[in-house]
PDB file of N, CA and C in Angstrom:
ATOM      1  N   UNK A   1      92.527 121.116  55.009  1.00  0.00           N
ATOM      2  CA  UNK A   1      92.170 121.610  56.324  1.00  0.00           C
ATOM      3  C   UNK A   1      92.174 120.438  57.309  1.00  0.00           C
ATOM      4  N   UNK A   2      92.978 120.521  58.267  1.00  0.00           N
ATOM      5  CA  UNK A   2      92.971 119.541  59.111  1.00  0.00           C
ATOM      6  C   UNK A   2      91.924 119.764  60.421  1.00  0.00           C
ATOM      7  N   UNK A   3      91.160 118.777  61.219  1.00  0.00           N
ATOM      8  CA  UNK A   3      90.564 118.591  62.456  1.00  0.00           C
ATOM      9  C   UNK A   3      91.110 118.691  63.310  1.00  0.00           C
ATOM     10  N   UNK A   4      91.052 119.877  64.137  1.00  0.00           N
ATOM     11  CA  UNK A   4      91.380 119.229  65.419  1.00  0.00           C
ATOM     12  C   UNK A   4      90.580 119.051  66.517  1.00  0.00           C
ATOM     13  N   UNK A   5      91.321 118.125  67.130  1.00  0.00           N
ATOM     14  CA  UNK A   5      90.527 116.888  67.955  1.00  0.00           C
ATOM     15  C   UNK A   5      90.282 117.438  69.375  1.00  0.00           C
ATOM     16  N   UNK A   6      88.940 117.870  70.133  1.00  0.00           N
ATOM     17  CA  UNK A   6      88.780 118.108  71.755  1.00  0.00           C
ATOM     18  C   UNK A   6      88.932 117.887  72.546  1.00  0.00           C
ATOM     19  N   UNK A   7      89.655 117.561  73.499  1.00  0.00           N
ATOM     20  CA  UNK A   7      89.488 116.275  74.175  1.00  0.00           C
ATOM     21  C   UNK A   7      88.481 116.898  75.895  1.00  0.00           C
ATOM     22  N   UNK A   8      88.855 115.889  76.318  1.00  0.00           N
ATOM     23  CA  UNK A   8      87.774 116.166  77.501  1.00  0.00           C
ATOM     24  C   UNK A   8      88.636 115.620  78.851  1.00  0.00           C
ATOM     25  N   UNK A   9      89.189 116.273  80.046  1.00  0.00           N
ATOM     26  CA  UNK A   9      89.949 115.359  80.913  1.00  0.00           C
ATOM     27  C   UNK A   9      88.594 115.064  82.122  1.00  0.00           C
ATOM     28  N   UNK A  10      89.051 113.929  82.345  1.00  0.00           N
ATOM     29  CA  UNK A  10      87.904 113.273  83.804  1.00  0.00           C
ATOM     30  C   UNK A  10      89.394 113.006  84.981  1.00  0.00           C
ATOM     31  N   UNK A  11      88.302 113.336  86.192  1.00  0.00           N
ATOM     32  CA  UNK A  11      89.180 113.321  87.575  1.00  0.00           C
ATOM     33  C   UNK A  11      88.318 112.653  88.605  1.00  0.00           C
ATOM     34  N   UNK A  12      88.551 111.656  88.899  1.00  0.00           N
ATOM     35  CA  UNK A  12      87.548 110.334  89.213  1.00  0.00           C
ATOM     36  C   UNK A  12      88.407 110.175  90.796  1.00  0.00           C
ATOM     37  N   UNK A  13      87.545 109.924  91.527  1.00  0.00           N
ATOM     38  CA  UNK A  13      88.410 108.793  93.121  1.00  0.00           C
ATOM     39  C   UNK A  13      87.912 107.679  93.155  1.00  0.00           C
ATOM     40  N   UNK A  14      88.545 106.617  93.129  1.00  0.00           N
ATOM     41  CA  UNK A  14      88.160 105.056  93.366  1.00  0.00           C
ATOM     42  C   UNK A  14      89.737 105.092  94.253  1.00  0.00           C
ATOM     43  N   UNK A  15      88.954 103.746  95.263  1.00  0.00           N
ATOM     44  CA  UNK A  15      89.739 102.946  96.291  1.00  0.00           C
ATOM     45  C   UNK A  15      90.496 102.579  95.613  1.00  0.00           C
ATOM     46  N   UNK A  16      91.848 103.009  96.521  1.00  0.00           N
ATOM     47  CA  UNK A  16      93.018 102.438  95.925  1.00  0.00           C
ATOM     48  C   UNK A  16      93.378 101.148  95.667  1.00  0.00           C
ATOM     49  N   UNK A  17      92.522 100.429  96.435  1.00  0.00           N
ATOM     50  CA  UNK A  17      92.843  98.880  95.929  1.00  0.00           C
ATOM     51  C   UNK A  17      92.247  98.671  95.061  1.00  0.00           C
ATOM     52  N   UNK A  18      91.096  98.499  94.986  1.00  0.00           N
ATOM     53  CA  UNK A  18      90.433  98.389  93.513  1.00  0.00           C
ATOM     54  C   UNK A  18      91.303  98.874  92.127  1.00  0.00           C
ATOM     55  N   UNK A  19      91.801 100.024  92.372  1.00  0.00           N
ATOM     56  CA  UNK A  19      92.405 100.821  91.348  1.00  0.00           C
ATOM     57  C   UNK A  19      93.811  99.748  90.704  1.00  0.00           C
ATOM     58  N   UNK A  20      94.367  99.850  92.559  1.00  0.00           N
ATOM     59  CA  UNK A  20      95.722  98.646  92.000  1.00  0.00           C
ATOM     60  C   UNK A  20      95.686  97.733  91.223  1.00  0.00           C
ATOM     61  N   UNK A  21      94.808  96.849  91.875  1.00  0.00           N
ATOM     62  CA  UNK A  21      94.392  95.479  91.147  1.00  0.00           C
ATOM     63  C   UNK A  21      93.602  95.557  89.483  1.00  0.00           C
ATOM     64  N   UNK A  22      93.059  96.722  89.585  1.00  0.00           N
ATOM     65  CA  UNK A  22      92.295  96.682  87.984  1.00  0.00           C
ATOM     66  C   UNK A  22      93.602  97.048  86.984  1.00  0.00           C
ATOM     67  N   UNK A  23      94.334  98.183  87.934  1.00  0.00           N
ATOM     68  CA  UNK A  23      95.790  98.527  86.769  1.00  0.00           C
ATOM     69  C   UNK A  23      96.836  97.268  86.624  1.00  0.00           C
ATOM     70  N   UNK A  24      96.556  96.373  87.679  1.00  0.00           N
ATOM     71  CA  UNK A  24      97.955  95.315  87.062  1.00  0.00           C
ATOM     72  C   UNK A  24      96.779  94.175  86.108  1.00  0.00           C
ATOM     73  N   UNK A  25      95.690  94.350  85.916  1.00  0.00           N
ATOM     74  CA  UNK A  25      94.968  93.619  85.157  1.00  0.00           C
ATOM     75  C   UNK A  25      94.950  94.305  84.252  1.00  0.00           C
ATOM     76  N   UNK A  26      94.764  95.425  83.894  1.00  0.00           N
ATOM     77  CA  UNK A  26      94.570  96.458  82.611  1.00  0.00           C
ATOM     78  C   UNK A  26      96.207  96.125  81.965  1.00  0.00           C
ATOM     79  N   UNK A  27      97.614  96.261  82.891  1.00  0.00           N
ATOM     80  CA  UNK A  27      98.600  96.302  82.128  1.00  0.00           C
ATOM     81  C   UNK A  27      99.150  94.880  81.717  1.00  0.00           C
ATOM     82  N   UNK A  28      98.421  93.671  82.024  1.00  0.00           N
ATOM     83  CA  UNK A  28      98.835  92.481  81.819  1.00  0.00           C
ATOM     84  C   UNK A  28      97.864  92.357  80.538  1.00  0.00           C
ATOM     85  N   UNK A  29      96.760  93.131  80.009  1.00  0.00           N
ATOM     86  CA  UNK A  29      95.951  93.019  78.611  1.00  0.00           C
ATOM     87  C   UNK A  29      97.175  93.759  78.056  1.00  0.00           C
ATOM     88  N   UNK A  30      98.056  94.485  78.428  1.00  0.00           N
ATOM     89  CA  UNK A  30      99.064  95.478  77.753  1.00  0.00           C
ATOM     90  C   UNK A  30      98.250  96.631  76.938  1.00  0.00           C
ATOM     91  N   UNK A  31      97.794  97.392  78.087  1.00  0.00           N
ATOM     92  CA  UNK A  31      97.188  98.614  77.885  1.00  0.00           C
ATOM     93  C   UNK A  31      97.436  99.318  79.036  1.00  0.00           C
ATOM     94  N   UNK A  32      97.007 101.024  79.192  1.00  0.00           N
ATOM     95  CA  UNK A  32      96.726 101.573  80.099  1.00  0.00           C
ATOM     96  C   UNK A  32      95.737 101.829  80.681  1.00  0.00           C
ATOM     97  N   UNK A  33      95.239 102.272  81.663  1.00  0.00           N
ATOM     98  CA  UNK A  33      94.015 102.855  82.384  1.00  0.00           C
ATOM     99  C   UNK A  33      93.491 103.590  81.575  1.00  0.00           C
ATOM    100  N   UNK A  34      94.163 105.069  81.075  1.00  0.00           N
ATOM    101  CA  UNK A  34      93.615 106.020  79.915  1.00  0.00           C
ATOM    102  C   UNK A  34      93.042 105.463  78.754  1.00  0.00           C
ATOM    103  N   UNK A  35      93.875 104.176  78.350  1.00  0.00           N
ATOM    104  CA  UNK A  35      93.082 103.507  77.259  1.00  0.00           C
ATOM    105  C   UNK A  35      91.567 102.976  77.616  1.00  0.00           C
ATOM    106  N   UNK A  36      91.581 102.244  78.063  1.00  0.00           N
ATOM    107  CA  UNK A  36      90.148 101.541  78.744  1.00  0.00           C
ATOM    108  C   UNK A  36      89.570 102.391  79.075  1.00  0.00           C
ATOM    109  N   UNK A  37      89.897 103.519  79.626  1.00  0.00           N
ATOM    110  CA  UNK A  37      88.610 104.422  79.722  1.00  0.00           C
ATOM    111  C   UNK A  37      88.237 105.459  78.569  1.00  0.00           C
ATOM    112  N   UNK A  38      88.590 105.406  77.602  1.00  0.00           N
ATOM    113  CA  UNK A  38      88.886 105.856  76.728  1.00  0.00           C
ATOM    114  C   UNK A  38      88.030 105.163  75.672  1.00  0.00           C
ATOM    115  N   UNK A  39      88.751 103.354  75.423  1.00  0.00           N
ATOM    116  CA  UNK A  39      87.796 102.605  75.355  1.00  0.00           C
ATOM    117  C   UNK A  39      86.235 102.409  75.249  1.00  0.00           C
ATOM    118  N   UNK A  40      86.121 102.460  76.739  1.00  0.00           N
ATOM    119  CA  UNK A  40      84.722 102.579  77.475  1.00  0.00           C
ATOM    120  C   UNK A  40      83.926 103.458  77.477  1.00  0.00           C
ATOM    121  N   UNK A  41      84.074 104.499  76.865  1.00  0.00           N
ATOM    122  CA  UNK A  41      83.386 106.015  76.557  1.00  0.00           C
ATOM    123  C   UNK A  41      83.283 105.718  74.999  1.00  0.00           C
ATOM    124  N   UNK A  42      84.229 105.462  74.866  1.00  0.00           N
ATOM    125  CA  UNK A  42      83.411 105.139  72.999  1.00  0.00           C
ATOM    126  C   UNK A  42      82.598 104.102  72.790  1.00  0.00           C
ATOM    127  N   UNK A  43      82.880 103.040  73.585  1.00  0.00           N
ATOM    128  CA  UNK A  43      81.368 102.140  72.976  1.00  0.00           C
ATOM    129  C   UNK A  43      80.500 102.443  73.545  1.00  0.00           C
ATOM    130  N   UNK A  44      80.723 102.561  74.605  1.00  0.00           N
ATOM    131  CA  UNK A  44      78.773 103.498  75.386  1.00  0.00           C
ATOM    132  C   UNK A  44      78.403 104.417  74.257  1.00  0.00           C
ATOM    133  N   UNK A  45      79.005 105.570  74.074  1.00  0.00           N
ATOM    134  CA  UNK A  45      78.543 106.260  72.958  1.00  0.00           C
ATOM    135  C   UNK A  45      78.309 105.709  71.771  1.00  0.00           C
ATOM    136  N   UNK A  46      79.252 104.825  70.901  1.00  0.00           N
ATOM    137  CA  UNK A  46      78.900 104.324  70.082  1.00  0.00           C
ATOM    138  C   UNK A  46      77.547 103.166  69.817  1.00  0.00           C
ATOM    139  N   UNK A  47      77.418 102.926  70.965  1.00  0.00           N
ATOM    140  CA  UNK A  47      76.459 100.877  70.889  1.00  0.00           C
ATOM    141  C   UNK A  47      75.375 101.818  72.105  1.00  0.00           C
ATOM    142  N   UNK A  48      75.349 102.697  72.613  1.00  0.00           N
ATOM    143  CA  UNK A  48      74.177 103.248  73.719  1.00  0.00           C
ATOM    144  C   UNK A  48      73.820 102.175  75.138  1.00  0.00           C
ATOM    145  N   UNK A  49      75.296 101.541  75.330  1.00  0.00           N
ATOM    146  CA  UNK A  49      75.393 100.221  76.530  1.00  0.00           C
ATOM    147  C   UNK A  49      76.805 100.061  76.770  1.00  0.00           C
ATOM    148  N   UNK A  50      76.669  99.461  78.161  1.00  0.00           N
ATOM    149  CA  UNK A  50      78.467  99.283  79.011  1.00  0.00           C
ATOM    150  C   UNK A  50      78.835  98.231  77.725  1.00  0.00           C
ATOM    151  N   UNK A  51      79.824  98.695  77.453  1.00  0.00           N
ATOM    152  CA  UNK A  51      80.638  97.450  76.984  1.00  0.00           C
ATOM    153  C   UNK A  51      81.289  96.004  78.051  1.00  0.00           C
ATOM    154  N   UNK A  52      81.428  95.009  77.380  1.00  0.00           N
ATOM    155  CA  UNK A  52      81.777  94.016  77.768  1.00  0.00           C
ATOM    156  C   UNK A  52      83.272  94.164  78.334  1.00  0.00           C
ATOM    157  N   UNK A  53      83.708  94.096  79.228  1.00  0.00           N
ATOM    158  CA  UNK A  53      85.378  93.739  79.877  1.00  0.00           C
ATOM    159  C   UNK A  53      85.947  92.801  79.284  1.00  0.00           C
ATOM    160  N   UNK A  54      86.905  93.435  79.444  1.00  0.00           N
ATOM    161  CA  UNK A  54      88.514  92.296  79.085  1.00  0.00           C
ATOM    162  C   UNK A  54      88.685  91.597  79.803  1.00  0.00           C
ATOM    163  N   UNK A  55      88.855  90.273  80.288  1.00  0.00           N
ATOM    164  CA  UNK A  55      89.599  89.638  81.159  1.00  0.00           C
ATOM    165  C   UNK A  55      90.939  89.035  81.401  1.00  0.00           C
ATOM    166  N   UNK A  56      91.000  88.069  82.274  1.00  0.00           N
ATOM    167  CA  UNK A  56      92.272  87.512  82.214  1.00  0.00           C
ATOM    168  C   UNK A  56      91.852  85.932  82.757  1.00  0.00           C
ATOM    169  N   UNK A  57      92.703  85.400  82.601  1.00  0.00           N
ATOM    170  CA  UNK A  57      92.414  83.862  83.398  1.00  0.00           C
ATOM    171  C   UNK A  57      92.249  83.999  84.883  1.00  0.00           C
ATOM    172  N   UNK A  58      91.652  82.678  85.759  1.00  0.00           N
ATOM    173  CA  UNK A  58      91.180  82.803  86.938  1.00  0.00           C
ATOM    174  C   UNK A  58      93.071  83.122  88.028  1.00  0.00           C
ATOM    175  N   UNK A  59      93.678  82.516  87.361  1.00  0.00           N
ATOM    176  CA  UNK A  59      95.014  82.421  88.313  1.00  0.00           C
ATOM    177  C   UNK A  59      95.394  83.454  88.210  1.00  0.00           C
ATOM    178  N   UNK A  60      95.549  84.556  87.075  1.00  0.00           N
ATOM    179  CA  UNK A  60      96.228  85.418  87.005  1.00  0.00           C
ATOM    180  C   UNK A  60      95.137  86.412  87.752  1.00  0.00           C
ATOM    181  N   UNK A  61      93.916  86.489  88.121  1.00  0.00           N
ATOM    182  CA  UNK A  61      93.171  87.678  89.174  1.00  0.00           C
ATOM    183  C   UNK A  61      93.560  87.062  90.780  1.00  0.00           C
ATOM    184  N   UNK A  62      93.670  85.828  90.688  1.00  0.00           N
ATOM    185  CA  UNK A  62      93.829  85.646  91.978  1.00  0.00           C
ATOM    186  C   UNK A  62      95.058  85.583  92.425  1.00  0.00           C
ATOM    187  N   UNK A  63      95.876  85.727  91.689  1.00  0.00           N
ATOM    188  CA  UNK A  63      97.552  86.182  91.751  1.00  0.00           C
ATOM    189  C   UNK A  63      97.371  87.791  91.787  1.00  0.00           C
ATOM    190  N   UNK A  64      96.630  88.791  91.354  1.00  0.00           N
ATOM    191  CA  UNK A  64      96.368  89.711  91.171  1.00  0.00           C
ATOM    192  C   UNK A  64      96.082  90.466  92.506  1.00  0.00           C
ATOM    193  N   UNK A  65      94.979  89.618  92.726  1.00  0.00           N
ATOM    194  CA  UNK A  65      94.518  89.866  94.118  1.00  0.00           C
ATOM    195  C   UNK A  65      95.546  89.492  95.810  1.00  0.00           C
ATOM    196  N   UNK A  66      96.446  88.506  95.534  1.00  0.00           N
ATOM    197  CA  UNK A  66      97.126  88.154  96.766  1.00  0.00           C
ATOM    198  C   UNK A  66      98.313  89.668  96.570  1.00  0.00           C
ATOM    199  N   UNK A  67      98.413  90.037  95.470  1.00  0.00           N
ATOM    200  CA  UNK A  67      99.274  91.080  95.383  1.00  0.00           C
ATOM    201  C   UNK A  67      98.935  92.489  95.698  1.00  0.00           C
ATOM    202  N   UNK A  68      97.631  92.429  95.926  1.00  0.00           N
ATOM    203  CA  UNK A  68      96.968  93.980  96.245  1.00  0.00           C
ATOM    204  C   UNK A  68      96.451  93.487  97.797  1.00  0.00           C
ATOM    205  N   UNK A  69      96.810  92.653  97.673  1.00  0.00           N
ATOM    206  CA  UNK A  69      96.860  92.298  99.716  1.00  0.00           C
ATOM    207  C   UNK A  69      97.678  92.344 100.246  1.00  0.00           C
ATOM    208  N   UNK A  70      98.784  91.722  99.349  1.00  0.00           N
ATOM    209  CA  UNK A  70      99.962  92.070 100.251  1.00  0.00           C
ATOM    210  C   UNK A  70     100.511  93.238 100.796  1.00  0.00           C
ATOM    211  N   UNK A  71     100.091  94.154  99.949  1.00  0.00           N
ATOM    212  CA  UNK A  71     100.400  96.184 100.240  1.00  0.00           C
ATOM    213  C   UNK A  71     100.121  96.251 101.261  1.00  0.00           C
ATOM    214  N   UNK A  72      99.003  95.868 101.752  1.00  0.00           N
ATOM    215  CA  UNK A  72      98.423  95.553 103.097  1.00  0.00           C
ATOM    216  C   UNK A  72      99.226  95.112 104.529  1.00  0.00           C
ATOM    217  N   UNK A  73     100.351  94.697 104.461  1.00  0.00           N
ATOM    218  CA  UNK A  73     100.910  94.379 105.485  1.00  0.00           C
ATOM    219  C   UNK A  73     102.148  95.150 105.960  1.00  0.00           C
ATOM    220  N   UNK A  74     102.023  95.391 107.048  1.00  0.00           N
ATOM    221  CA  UNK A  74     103.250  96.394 107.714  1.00  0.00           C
ATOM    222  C   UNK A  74     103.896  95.694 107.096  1.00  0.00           C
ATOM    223  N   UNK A  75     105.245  96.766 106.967  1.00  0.00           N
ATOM    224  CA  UNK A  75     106.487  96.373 106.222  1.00  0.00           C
ATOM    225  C   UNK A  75     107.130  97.151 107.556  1.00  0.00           C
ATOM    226  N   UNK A  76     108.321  96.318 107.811  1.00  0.00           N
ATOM    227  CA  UNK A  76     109.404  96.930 108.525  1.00  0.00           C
ATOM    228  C   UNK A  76     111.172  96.963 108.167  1.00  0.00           C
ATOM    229  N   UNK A  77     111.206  98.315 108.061  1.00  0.00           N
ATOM    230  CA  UNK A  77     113.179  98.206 106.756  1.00  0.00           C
ATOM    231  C   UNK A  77     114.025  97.853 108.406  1.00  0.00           C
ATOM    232  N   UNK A  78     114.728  97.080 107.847  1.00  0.00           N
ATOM    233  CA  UNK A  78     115.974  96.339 109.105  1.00  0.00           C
ATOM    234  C   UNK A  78     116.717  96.825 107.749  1.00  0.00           C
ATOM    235  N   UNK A  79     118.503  97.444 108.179  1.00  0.00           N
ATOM    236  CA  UNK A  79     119.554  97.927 107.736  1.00  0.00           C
ATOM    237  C   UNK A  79     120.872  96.785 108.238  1.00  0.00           C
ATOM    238  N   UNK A  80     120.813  96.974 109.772  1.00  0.00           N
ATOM    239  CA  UNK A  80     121.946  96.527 110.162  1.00  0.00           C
ATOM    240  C   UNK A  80     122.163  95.156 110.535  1.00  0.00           C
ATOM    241  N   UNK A  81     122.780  94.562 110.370  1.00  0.00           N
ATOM    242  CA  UNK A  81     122.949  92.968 110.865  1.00  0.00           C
ATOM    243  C   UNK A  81     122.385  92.503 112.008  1.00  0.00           C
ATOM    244  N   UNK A  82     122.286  93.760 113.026  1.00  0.00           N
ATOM    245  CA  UNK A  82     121.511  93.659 114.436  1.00  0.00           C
ATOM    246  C   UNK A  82     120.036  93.243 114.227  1.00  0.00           C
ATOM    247  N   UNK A  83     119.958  94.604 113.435  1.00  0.00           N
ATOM    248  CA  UNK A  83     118.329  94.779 113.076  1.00  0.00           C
ATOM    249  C   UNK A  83     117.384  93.122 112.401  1.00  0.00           C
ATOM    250  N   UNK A  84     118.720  92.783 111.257  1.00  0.00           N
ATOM    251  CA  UNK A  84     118.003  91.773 110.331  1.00  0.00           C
ATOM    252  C   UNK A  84     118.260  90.399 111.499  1.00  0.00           C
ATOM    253  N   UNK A  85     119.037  90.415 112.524  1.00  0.00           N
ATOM    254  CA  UNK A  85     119.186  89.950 113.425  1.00  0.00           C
ATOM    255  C   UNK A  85     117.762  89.370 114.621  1.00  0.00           C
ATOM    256  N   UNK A  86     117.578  91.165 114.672  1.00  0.00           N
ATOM    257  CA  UNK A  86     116.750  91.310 115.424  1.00  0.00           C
ATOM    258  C   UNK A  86     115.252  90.641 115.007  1.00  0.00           C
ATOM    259  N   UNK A  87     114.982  91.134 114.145  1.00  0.00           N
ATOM    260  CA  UNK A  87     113.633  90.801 113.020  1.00  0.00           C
ATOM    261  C   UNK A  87     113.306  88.945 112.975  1.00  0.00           C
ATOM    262  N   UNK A  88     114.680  88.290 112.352  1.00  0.00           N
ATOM    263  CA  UNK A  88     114.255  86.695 112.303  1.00  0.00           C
ATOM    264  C   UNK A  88     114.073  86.133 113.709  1.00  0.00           C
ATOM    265  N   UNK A  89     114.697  86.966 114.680  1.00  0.00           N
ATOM    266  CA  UNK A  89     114.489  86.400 116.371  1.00  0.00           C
ATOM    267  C   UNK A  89     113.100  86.088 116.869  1.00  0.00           C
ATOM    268  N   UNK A  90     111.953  87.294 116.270  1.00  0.00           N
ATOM    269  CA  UNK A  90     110.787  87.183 116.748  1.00  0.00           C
ATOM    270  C   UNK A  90     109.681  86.313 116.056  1.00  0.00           C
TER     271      UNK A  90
END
């Protein structure tokens, strides 16, 4: 007789930056988001306390972080020779 397994789906809102920056830190441990939270629900349940985080080195969050800033800045698409013209003029 085999088990089968329940599962439970969660539908959460966190700031998108936060979110960015924790997912290119979650996928540089080479995991997903679903994992870690997944993770993180079993040792609370299991140990009855937050588990401890994964990290990464200091360069790679603060490389992390100049990259979830950069999203942050108007972007403007130039096509034509005028345009890319136009753009280095100012």
């Amino acid at each position: 007789m085999t088990t089968k397994i329940v599962t439970k789906r969660y539908s959460v809102n966190i700031d998108k930056q936060i979110a960015d920056t924790a997912e290119l830190v979650i996928r540089k441990i080479g995991l997903k988001p679903n994992d870690v939270i997944s993770m993180m629900l079993t040792q609370i349940a299991d140990k009855g306390k937050l588990p401890v985080a994964f990290s990464v080195d200091d360069y790679d969050h603060l490389k992390d972080e100049i990259i979830a800033a950069s999203r942050k800045i108007p972007a403007q698409k130039v096509e034509t020779s005028k345009e890319i013209a136009d753009f280095f003029a100012d």
